[in-house]
Protein backbone atom coordinates (compact mmCIF):
# COMPACT_ATOMS: atom_id res chain seq x y z
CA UNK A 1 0.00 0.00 0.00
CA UNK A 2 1.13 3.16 -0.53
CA UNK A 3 1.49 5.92 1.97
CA UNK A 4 -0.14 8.64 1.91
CA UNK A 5 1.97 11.89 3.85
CA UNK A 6 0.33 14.95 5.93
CA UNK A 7 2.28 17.38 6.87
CA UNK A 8 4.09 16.80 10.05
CA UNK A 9 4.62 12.72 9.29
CA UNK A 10 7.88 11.41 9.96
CA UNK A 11 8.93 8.15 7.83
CA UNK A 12 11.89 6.02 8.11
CA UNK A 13 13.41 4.34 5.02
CA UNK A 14 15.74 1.79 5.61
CA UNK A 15 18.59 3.74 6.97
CA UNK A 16 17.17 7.21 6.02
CA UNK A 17 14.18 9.49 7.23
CA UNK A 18 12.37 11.91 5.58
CA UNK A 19 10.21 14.46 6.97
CA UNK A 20 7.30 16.65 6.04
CA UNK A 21 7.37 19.97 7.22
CA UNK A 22 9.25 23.60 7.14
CA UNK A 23 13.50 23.60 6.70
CA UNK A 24 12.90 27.32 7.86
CA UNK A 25 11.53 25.96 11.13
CA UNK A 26 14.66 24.83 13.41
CA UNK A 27 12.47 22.59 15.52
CA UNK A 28 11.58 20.32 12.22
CA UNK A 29 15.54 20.01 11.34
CA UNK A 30 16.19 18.77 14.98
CA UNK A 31 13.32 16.80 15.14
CA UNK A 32 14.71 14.70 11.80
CA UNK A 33 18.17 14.69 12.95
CA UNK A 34 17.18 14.00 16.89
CA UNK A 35 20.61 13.13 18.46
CA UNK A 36 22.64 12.71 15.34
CA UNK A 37 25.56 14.40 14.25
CA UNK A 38 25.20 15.60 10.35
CA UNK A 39 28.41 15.23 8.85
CA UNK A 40 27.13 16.84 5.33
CA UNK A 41 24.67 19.07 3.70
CA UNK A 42 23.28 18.69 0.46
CA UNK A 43 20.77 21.23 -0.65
CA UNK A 44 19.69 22.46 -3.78
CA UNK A 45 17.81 25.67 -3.19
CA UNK A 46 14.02 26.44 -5.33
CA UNK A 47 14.55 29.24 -7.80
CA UNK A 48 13.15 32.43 -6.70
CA UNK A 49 9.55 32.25 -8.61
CA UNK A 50 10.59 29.97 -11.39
CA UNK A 51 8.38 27.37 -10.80
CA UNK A 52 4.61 26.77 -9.57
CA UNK A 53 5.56 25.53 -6.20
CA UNK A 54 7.48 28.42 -4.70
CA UNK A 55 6.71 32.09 -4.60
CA UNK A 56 8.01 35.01 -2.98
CA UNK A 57 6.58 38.62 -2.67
CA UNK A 58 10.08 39.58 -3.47
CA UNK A 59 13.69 38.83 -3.55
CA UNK A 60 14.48 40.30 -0.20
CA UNK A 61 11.60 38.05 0.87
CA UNK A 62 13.27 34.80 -0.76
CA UNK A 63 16.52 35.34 0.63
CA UNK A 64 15.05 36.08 4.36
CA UNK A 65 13.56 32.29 3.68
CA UNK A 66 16.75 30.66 2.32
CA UNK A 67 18.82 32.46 5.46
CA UNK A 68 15.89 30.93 7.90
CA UNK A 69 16.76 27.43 6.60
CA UNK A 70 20.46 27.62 6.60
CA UNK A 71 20.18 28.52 10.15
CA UNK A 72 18.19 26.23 11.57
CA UNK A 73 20.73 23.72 9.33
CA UNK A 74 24.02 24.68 10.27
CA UNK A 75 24.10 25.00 13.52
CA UNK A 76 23.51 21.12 13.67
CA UNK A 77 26.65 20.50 11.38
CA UNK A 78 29.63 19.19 13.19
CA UNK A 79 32.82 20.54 12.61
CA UNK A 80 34.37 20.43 9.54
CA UNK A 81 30.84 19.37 8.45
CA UNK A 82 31.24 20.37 4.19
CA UNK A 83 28.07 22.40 2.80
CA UNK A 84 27.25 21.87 -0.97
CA UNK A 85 24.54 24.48 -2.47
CA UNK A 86 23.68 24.15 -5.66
CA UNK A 87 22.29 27.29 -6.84
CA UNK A 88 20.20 27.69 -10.53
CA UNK A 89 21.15 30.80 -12.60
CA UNK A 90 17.34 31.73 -13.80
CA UNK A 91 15.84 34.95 -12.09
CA UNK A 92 13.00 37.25 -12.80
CA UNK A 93 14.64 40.13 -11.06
CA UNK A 94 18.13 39.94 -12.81
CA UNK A 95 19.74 38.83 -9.66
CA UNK A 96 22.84 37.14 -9.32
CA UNK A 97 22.19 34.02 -7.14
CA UNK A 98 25.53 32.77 -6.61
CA UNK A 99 26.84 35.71 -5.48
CA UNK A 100 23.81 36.56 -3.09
CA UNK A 101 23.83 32.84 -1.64
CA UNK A 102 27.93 32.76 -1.15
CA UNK A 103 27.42 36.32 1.46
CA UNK A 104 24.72 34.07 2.69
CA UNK A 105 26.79 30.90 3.68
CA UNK A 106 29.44 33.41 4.87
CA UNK A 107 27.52 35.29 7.38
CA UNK A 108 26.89 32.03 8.41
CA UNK A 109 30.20 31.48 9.65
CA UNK A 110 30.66 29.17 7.02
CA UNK A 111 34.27 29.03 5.07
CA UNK A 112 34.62 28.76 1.13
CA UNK A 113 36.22 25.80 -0.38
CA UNK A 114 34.69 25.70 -4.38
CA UNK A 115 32.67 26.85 -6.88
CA UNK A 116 31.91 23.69 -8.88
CA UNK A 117 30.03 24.75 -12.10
CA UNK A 118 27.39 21.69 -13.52
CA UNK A 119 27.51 21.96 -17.32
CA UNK A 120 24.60 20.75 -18.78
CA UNK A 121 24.06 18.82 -22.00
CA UNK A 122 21.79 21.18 -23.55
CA UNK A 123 20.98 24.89 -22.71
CA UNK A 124 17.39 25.82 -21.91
CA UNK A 125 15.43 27.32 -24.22
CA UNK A 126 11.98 27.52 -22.56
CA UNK A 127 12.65 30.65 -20.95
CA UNK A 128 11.84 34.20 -22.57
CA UNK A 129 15.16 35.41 -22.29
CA UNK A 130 16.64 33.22 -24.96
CA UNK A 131 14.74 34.41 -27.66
CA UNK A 132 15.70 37.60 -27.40
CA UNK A 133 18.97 37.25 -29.48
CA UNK A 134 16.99 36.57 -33.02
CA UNK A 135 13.91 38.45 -31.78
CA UNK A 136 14.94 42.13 -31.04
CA UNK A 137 18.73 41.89 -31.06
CA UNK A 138 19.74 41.61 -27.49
CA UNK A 139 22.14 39.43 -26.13
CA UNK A 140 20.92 37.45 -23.50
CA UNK A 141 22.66 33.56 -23.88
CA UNK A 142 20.57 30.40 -23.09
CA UNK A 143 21.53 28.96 -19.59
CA UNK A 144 23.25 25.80 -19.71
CA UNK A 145 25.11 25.74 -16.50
CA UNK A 146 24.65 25.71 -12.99
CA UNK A 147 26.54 27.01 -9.58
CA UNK A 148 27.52 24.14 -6.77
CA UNK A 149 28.77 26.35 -4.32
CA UNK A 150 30.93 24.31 -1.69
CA UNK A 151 31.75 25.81 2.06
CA UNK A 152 33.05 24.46 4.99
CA UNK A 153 32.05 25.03 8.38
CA UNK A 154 35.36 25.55 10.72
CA UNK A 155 37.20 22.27 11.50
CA UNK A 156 39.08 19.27 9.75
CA UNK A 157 37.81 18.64 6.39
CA UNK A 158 36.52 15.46 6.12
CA UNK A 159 39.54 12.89 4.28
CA UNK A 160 37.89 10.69 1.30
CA UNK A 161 38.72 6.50 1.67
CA UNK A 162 39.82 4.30 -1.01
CA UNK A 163 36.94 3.80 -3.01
CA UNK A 164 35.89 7.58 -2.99
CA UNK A 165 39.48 8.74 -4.08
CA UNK A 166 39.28 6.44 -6.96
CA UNK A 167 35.81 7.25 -8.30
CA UNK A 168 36.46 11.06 -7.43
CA UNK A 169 39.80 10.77 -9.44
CA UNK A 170 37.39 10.80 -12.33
CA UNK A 171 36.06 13.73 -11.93
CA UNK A 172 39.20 15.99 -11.00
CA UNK A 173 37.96 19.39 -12.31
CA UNK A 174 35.55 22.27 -11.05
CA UNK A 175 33.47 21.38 -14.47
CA UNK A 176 30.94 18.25 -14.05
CA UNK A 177 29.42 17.76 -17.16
CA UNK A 178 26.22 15.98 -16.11
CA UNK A 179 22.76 15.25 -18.20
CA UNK A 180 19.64 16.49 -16.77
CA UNK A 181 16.49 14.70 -16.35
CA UNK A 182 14.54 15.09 -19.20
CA UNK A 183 10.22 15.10 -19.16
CA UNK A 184 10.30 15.43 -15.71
CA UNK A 185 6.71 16.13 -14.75
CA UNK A 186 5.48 12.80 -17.01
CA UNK A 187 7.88 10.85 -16.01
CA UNK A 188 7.93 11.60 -12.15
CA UNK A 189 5.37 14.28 -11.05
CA UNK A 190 8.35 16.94 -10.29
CA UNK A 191 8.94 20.12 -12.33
CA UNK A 192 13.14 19.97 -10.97
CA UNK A 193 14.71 17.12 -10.72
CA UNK A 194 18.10 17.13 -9.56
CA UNK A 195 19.89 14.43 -11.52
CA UNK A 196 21.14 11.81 -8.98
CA UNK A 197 24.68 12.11 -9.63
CA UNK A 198 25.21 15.19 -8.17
CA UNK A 199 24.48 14.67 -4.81
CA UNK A 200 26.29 11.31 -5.31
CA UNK A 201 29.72 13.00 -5.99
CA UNK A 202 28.89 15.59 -3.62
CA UNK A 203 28.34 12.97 -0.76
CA UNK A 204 31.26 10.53 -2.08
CA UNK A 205 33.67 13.44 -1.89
CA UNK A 206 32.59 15.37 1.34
CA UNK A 207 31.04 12.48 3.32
CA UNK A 208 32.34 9.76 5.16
CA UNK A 209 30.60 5.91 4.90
CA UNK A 210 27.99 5.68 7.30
CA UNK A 211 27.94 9.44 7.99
CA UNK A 212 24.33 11.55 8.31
CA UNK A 213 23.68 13.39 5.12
CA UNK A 214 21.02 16.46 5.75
CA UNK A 215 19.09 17.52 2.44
CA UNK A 216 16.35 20.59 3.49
CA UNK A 217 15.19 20.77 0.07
CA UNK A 218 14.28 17.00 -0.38
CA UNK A 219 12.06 17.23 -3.37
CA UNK A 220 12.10 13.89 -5.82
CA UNK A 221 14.63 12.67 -3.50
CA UNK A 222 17.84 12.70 -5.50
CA UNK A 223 20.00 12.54 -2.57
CA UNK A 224 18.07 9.75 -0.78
CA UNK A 225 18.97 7.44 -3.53
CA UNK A 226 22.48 8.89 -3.91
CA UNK A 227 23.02 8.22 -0.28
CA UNK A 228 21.40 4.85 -0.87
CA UNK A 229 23.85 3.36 -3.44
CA UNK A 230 27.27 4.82 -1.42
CA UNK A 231 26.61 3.70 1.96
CA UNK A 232 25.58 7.02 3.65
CA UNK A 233 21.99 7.55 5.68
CA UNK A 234 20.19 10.51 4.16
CA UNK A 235 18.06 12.82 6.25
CA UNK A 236 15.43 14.45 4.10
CA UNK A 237 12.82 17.58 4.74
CA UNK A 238 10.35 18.08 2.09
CA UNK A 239 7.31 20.52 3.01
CA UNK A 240 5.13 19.33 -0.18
CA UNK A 241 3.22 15.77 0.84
CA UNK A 242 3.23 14.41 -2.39
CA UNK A 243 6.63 15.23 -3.06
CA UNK A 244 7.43 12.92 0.19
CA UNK A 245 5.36 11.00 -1.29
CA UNK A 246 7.04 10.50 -4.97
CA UNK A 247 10.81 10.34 -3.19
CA UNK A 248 9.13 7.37 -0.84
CA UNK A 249 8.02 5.69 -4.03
CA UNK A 250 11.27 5.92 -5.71
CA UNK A 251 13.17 4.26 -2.81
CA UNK A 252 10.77 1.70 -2.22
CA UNK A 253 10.90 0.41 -5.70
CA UNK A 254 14.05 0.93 -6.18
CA UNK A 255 15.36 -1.34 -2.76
CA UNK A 256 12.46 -3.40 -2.31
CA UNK A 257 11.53 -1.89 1.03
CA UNK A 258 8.84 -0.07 2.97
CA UNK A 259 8.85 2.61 4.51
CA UNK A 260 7.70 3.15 8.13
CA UNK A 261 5.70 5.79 9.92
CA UNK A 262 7.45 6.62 13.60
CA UNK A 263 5.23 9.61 14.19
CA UNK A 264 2.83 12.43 12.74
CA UNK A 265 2.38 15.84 13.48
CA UNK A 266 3.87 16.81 17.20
């Protein structure tokens, strides 16, 4: 049978949770993590009003949100805990998100350690801005890249083991070239799916086997699975239900398990 998520539920997958509720809310991010230490975060921020499920009355509005979630996230990092944000490059207001999100993680106390840009295979032309070059003669180029913005908070950085050095060794340069997902409402019911192998080089570079993994932004569930296949437990917060919903799906068929309700709303 599959479960149906309210806000508030708390499910445990295997080796993972994932939670339905508010990242901005510091109570939900220790009530996931409980007495854990999180050794890693992996988030992937939503675009400031770029897609139906997120809006904003305005940009200072959107940032006030992100800086509410990092809060209530970092402060359960241990030290030397490694922060990976991976920031999209589309904005109505002609912002620069990289650059607004980096002052962000440092007034956070957090220390920079990369900028890791995610080529894509394609660039997207669905937005209005890439039309403009043909149309009325303005230069505005198709985005086909991404910003994975990597900080540290104080402390040792974590050292990668055998089988991490060699598959990292493949993938030596600040340029991943990665395909996206492609149909991703028809084929899984999300508007932005993060392809899988981001968080899994992000997690088999910056996180130790059998470490905590902390995703605020859980959405499809991209770094459940990544922390699936490498041996790390992933601790997801997703406020839409039927996005917990989808990622819940996707585990369960993909390791033939079920997942387990250990409490609703508090």
């Amino acid at each position: 049978m599959k479960p149906k998520v309210s806000p508030g539920d708390l499910y445990q997958l295997g080796k993972h949770r994932i939670l339905c509720g508010d990242s901005e809310d510091a109570q939900t991010a220790r009530r996931i993590i409980g007495r854990r230490t999180v050794r890693m975060l992996f988030a992937g921020p939503p675009y400031f009003n770029q897609r139906a499920y997120c809006s904003w009355d305005d940009y200072a509005s959107y940032l006030d949100s992100m800086k509410a979630t990092l809060h209530a996230c970092v402060r359960l990092l241990g030290p030397g805990s490694v922060v990976t944000w991976l920031i999209g490059r589309g904005s109505s207001e002609q912002k620069d998100h990289a650059s607004y999100h980096s002052i962000m993680l440092e007034e956070h106390g957090l220390h920079f350690q990369d900028a890791i840009a995610w080529i894509k295979p394609g660039a997207n032309y669905t937005i209005k801005r890439s039309c403009h070059i043909r149309m009325n003669g303005y230069y505005y180029p198709a985005f086909k890249w991404e910003t994975l913005l990597v900080y540290r908070k104080p402390g040792r950085m974590p050292r990668m083991g055998s089988r991490e050095r060699s598959y990292m060794s493949q993938h030596h340069t600040d340029v991943w070239e990665i395909p996206w997902v492609t149909h991703q409402m028809r084929r899984f019911g999300h508007p932005s799916v993060c392809p899988t192998e981001i968080p899994r080089r992000c997690i088999m570079a910056y996180a130790k086997r059998n470490s905590f993994v902390l995703d605020p932004f859980g959405g499809f569930g991209s770094t459940l699975i990544a922390a699936e296949e490498t041996g790390r437990s992933a601790l997801l917060i997703e406020r839409k239900a039927e996005y917990c919903e989808i990622a819940i799906r996707r585990w369960e068929e993909q390791t033939g398990g079920r997942a387990r309700l250990l409490s609703s709303r508090p």
